[in-house]
Protein backbone atom coordinates (compact mmCIF):
# COMPACT_ATOMS: atom_id res chain seq x y z
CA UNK A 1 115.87 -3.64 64.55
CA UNK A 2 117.23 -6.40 62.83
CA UNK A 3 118.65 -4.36 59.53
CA UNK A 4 117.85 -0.70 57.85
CA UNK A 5 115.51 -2.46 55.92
CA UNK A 6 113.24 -2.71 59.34
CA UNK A 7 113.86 0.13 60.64
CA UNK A 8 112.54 1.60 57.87
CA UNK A 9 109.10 -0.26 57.79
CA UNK A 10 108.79 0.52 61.40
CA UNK A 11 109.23 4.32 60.82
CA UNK A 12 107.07 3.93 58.04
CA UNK A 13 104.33 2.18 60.15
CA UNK A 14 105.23 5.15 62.66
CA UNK A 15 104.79 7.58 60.40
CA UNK A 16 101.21 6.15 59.52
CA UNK A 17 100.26 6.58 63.12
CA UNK A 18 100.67 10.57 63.19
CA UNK A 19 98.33 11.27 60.56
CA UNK A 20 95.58 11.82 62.78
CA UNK A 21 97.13 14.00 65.01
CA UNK A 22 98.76 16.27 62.13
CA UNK A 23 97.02 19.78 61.93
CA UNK A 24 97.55 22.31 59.48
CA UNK A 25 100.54 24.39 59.93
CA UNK A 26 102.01 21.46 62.22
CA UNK A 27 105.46 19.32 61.59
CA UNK A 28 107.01 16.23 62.46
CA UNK A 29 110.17 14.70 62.55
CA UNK A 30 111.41 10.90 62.81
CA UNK A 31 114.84 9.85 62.77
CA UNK A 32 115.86 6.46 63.15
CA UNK A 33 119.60 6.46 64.75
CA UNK A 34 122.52 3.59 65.17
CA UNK A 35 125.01 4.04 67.29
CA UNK A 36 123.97 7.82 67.54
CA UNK A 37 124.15 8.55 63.61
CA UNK A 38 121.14 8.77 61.96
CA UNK A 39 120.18 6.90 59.16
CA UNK A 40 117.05 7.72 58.26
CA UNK A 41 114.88 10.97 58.79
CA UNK A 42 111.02 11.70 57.80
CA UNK A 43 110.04 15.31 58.04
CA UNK A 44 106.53 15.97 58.03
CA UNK A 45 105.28 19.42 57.39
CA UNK A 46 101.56 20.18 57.03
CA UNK A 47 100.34 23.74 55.24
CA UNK A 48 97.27 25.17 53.77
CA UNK A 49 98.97 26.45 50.61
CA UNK A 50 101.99 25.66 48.19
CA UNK A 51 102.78 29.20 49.16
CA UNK A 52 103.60 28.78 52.41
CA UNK A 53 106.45 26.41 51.61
């Protein structure tokens, strides 16, 4: 990517893409790395009540 401001619209967009395939109880991660550090990470965590958090 061309700057952390793309990367982040592309994980974004990524992001977008899993909804479909996200089932209760499920999770997700996406990290966006350079150079091996990460500088961005979306966790994605699907439950059927507040009280499972």
């Amino acid at each position: 990517m061309p700057d952390d401001t793309a990367a982040w619209r592309e994980a974004v967009l990524t992001v977008r893409d899993i909804e479909s395939a996200l089932n209760p109880g499920g999770c997700w991660t996406l990290e966006v790395r350079r150079d091996g550090e990460i500088i961005f990470r979306i966790d994605i965590r699907a439950t059927t009540s507040i009280a499972n958090l």
